[in-house]
PDB file of N, CA and C in Angstrom:
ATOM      1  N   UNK A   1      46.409  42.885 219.304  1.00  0.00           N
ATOM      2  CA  UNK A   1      46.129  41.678 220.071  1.00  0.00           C
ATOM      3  C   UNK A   1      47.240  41.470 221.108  1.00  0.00           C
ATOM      4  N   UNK A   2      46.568  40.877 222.385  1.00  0.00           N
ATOM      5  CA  UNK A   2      47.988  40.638 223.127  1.00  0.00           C
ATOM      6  C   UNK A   2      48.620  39.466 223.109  1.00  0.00           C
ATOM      7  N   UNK A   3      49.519  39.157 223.314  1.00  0.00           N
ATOM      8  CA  UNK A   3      50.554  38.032 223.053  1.00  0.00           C
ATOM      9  C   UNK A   3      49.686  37.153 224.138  1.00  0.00           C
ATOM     10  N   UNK A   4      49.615  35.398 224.292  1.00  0.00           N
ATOM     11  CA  UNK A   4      49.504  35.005 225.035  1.00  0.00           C
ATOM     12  C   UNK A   4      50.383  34.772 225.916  1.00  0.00           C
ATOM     13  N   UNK A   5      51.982  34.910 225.694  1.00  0.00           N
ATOM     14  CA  UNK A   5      52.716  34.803 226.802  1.00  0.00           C
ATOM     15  C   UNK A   5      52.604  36.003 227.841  1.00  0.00           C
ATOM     16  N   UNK A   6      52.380  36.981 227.513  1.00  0.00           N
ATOM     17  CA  UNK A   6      52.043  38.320 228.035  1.00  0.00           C
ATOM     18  C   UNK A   6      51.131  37.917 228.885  1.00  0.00           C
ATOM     19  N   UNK A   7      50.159  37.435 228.386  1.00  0.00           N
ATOM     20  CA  UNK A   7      48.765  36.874 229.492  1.00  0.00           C
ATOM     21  C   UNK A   7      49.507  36.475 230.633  1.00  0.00           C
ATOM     22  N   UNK A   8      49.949  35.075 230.569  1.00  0.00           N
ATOM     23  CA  UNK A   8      50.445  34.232 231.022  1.00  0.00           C
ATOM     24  C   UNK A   8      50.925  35.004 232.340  1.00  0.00           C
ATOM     25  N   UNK A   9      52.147  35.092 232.053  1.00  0.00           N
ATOM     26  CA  UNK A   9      53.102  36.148 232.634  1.00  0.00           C
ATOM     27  C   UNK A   9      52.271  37.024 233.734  1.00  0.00           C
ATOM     28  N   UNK A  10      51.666  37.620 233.073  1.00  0.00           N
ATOM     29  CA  UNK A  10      50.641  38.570 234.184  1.00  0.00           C
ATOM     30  C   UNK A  10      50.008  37.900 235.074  1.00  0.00           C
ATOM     31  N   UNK A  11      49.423  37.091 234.785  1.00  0.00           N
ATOM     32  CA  UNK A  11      48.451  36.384 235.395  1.00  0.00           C
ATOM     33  C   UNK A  11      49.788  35.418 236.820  1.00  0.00           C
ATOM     34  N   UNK A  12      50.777  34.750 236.725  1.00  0.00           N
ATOM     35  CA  UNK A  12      51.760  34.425 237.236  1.00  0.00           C
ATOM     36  C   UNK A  12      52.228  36.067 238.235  1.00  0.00           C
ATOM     37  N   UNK A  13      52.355  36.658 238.000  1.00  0.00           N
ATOM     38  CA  UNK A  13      52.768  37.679 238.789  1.00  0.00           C
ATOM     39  C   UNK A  13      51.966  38.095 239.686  1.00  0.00           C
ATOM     40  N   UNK A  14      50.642  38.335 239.278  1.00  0.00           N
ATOM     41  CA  UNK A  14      49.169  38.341 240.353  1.00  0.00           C
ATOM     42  C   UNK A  14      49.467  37.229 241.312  1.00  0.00           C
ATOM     43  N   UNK A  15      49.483  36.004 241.155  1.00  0.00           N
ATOM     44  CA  UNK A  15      48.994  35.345 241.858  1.00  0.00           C
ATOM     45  C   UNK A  15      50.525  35.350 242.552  1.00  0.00           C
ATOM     46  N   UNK A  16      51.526  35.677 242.427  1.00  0.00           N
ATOM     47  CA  UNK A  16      52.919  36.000 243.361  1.00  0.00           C
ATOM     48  C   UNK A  16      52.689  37.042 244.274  1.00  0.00           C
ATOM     49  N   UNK A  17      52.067  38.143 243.751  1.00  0.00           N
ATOM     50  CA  UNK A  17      51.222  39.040 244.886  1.00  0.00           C
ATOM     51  C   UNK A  17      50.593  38.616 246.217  1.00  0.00           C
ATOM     52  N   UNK A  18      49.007  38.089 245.546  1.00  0.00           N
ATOM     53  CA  UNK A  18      48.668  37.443 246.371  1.00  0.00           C
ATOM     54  C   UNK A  18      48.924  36.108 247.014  1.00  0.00           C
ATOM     55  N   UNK A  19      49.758  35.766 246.798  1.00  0.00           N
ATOM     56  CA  UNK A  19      50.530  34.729 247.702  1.00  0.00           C
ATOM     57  C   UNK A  19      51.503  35.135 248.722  1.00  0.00           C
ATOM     58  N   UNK A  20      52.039  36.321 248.262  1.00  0.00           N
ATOM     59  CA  UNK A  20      53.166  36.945 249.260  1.00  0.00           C
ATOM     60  C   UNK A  20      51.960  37.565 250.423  1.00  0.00           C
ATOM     61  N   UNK A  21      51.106  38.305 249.969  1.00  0.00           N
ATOM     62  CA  UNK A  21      50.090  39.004 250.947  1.00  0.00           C
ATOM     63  C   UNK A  21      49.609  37.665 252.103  1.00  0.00           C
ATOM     64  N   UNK A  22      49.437  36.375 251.392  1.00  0.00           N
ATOM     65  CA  UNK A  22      48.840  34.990 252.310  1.00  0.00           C
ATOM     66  C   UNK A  22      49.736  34.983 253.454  1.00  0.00           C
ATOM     67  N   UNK A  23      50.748  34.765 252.972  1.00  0.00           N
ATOM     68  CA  UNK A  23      52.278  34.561 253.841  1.00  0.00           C
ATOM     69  C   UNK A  23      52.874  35.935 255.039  1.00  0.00           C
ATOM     70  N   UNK A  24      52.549  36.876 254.854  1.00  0.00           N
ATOM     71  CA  UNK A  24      53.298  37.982 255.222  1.00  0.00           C
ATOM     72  C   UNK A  24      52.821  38.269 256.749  1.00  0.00           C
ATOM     73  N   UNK A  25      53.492  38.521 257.695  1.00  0.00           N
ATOM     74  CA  UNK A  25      52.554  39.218 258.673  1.00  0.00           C
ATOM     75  C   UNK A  25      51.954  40.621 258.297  1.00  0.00           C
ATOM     76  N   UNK A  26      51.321  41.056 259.048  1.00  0.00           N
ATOM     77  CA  UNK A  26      51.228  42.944 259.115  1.00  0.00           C
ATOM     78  C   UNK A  26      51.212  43.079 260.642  1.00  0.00           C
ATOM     79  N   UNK A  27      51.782  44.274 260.626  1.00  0.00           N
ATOM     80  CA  UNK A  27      51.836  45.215 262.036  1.00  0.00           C
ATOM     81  C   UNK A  27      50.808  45.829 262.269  1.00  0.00           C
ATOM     82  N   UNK A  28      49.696  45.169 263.215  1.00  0.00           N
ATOM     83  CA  UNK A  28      48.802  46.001 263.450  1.00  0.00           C
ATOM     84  C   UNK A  28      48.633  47.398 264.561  1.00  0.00           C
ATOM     85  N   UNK A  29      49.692  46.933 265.574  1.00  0.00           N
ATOM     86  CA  UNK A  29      49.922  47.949 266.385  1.00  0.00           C
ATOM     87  C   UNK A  29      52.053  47.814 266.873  1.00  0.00           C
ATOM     88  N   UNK A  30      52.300  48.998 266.885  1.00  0.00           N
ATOM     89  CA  UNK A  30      53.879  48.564 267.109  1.00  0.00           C
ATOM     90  C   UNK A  30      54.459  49.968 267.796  1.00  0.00           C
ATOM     91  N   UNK A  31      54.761  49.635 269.440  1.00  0.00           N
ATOM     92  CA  UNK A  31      55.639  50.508 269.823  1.00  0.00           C
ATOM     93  C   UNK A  31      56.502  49.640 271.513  1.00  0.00           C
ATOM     94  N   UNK A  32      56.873  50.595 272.051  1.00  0.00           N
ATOM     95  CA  UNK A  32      57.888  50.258 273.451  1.00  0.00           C
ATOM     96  C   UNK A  32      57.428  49.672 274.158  1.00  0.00           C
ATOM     97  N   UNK A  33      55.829  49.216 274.188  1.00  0.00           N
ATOM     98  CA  UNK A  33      55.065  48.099 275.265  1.00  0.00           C
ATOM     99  C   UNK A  33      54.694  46.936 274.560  1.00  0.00           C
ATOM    100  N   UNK A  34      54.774  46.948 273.271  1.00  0.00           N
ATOM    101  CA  UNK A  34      53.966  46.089 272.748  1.00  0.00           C
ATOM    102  C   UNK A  34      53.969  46.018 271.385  1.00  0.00           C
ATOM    103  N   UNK A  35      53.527  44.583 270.615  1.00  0.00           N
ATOM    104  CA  UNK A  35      53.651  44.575 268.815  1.00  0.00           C
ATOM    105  C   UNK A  35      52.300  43.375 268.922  1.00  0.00           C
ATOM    106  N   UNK A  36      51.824  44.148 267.728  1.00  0.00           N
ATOM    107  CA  UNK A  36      50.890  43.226 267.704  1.00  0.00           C
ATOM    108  C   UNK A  36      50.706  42.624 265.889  1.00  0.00           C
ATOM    109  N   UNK A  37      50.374  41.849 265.564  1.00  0.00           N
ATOM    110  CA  UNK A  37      50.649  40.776 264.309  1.00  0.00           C
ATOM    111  C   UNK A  37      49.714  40.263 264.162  1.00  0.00           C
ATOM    112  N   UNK A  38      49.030  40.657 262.400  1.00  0.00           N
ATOM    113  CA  UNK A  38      47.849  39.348 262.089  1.00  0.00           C
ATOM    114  C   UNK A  38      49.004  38.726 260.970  1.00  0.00           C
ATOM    115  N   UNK A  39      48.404  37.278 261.146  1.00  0.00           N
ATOM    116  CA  UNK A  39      49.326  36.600 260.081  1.00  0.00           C
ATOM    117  C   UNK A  39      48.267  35.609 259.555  1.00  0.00           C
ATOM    118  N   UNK A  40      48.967  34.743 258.235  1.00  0.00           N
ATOM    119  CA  UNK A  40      47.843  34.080 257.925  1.00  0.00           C
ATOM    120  C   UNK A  40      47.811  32.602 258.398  1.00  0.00           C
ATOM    121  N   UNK A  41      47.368  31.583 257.518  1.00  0.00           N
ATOM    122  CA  UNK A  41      47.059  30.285 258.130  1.00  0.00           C
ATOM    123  C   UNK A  41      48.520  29.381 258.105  1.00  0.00           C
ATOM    124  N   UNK A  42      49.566  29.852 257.146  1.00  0.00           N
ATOM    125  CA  UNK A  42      50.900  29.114 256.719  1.00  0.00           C
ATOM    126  C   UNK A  42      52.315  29.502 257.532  1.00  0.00           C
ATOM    127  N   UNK A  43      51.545  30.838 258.335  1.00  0.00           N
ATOM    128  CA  UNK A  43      52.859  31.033 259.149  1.00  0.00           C
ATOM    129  C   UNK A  43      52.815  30.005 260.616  1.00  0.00           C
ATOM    130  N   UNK A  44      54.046  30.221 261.059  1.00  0.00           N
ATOM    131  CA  UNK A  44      53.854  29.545 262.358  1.00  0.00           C
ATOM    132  C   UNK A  44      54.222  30.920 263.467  1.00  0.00           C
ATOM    133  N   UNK A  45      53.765  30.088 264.784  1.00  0.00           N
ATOM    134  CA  UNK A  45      53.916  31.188 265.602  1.00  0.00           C
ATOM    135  C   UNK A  45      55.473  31.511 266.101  1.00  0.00           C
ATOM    136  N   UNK A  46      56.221  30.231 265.524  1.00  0.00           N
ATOM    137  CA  UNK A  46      57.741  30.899 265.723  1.00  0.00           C
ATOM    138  C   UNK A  46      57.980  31.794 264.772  1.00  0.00           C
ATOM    139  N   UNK A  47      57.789  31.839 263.644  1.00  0.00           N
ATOM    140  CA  UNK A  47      58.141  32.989 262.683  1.00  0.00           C
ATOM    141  C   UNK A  47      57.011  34.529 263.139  1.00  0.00           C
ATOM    142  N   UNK A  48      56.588  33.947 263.400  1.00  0.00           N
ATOM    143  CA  UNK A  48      55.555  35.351 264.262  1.00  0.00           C
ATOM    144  C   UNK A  48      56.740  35.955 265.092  1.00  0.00           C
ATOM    145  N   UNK A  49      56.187  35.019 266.424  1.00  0.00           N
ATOM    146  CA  UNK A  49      57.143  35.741 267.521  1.00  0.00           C
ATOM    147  C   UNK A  49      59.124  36.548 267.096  1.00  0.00           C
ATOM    148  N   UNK A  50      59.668  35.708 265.740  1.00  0.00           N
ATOM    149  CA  UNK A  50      60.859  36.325 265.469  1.00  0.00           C
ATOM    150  C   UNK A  50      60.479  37.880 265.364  1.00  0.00           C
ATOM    151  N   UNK A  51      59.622  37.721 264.405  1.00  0.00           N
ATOM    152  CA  UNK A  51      59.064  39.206 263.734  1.00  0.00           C
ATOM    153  C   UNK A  51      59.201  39.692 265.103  1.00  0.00           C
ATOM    154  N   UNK A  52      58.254  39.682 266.029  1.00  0.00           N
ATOM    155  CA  UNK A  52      57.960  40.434 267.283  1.00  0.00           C
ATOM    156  C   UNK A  52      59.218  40.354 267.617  1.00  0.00           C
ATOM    157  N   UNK A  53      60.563  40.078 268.093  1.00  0.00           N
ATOM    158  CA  UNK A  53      61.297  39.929 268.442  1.00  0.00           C
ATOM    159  C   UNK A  53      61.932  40.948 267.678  1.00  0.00           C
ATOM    160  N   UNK A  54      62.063  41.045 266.535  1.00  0.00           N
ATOM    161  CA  UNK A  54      62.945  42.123 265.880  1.00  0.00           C
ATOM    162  C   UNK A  54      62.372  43.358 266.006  1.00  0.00           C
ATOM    163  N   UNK A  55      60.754  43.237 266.256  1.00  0.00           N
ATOM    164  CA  UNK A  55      60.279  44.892 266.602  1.00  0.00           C
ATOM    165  C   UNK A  55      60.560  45.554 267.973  1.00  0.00           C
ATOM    166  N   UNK A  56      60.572  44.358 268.782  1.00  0.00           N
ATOM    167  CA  UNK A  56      60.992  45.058 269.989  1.00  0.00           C
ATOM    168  C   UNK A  56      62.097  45.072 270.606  1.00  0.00           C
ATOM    169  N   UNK A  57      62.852  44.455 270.137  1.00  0.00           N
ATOM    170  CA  UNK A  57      64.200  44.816 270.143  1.00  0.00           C
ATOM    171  C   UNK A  57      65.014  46.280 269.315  1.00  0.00           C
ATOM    172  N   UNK A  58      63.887  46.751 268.373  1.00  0.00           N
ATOM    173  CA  UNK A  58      64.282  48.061 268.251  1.00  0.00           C
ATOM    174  C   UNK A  58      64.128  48.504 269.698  1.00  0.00           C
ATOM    175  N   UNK A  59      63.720  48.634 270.433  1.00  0.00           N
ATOM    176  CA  UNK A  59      63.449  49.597 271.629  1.00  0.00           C
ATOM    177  C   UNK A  59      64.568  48.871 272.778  1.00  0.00           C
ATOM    178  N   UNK A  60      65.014  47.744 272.309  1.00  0.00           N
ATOM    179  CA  UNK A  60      66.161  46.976 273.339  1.00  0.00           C
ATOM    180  C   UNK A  60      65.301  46.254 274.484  1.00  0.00           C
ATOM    181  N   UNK A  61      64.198  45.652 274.047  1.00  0.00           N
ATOM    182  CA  UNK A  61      63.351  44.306 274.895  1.00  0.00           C
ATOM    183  C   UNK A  61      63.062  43.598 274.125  1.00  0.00           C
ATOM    184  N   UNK A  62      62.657  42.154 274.187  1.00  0.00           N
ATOM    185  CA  UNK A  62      62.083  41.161 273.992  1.00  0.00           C
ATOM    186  C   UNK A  62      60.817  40.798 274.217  1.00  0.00           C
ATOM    187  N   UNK A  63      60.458  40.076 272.953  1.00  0.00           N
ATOM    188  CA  UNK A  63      58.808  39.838 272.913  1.00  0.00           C
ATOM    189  C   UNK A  63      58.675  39.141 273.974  1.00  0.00           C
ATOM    190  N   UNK A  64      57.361  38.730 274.280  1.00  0.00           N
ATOM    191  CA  UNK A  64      56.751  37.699 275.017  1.00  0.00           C
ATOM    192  C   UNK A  64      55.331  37.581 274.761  1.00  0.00           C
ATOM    193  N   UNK A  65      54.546  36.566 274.230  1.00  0.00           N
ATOM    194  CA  UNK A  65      53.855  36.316 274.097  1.00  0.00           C
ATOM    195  C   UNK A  65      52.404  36.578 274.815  1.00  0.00           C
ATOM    196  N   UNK A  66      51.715  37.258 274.759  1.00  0.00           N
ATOM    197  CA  UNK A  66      50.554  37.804 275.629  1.00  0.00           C
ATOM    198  C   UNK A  66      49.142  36.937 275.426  1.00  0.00           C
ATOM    199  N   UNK A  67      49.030  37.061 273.820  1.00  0.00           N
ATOM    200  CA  UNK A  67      47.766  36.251 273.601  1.00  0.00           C
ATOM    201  C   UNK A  67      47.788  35.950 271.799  1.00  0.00           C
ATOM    202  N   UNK A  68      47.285  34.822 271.490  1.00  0.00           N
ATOM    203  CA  UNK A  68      46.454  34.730 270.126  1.00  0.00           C
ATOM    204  C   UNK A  68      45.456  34.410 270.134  1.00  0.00           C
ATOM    205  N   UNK A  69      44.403  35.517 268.893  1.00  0.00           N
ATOM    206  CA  UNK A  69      43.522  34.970 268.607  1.00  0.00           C
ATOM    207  C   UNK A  69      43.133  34.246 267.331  1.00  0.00           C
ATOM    208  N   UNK A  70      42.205  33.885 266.726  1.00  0.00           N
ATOM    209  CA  UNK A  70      41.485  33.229 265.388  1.00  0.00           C
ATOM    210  C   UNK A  70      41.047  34.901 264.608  1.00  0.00           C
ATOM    211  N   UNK A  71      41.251  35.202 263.795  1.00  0.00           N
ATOM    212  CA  UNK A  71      40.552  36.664 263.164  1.00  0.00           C
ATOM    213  C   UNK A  71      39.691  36.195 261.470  1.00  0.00           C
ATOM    214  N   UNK A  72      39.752  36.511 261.186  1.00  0.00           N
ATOM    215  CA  UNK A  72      38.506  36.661 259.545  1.00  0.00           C
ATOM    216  C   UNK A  72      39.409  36.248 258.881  1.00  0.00           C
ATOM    217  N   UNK A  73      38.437  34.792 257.787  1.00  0.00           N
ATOM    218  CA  UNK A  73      38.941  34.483 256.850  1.00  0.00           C
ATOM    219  C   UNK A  73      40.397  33.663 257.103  1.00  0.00           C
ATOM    220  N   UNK A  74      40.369  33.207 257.972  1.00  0.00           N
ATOM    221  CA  UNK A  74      41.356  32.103 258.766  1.00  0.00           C
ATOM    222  C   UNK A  74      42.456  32.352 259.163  1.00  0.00           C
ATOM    223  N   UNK A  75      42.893  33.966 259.355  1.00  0.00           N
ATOM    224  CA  UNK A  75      44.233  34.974 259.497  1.00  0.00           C
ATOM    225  C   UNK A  75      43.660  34.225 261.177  1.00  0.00           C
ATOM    226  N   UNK A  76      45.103  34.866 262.019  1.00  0.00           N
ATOM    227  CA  UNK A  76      45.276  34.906 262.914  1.00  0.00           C
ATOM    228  C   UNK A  76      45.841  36.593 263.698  1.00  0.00           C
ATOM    229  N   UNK A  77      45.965  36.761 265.121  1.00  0.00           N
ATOM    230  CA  UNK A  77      46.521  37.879 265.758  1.00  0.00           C
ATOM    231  C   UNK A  77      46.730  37.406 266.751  1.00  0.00           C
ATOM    232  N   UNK A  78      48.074  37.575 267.173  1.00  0.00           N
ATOM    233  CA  UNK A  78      49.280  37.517 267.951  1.00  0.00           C
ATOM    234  C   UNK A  78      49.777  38.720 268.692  1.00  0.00           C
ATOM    235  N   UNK A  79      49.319  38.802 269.655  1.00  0.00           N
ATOM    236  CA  UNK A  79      49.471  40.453 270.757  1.00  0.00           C
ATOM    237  C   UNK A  79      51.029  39.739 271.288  1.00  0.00           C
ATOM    238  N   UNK A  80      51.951  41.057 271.473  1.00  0.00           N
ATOM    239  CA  UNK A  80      53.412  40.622 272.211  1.00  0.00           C
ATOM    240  C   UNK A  80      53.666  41.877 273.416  1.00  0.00           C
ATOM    241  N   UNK A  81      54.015  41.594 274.190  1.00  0.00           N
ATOM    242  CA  UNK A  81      54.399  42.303 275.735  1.00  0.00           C
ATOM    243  C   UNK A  81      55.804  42.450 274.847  1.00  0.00           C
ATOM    244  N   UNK A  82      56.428  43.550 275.175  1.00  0.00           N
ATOM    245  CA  UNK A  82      57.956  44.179 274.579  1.00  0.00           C
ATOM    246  C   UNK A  82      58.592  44.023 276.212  1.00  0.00           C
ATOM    247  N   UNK A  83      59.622  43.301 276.541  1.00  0.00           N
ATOM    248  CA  UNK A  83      59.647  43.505 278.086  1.00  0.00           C
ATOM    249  C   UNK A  83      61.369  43.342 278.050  1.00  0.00           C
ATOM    250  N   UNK A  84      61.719  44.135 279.207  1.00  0.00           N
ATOM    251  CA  UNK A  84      63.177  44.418 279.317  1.00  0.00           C
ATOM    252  C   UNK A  84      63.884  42.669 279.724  1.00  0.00           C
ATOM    253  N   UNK A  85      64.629  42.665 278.888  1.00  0.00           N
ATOM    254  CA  UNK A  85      65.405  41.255 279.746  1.00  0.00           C
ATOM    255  C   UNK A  85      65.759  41.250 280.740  1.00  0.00           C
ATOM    256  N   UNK A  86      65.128  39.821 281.485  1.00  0.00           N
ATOM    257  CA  UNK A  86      65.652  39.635 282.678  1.00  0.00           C
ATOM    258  C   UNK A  86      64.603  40.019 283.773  1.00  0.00           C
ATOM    259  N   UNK A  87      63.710  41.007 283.816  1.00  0.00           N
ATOM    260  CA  UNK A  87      62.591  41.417 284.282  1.00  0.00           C
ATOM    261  C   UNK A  87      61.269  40.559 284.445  1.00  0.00           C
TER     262      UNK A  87
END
């Protein structure tokens, strides 16, 4: 038989999963012109754009905001221009 704290426990860790997955962006496209980001309904678009900011600053530019849209199931996508400072 299994323990019910065992249950418990499991069941608490699932739903830490899918809660981190709610929260998280993903990289849908990412290189030297551009990053693009679906995120879900709890992020904001400043924590977006940081993300974008740290991807394109691997390449030594800065995001800039191009477009968002509405996507499935109440996620969002956030397209970013990677652009040299100052330009």
């Amino acid at each position: 038989m299994i323990a019910p704290q065992f249950v418990i426990m499991a069941g608490i860790g699932l739903l830490m999963q899918v809660g981190a997955v709610c929260l998280a962006s993903t990289v849908i496209a990412h290189d030297g012109d551009g990053v693009t980001l679906e995120f879900g309904p709890w992020a904001t678009i400043a924590e977006i754009q940081g993300k974008a900011h740290q991807l394109c600053g691997e390449h030594g530019k800065i995001a800039s905001l191009g477009q968002q849209t509405n996507a499935e199931s109440g996620f969002r996508v956030a397209a970013f221009d990677c652009e040299v400072p100052g330009s």
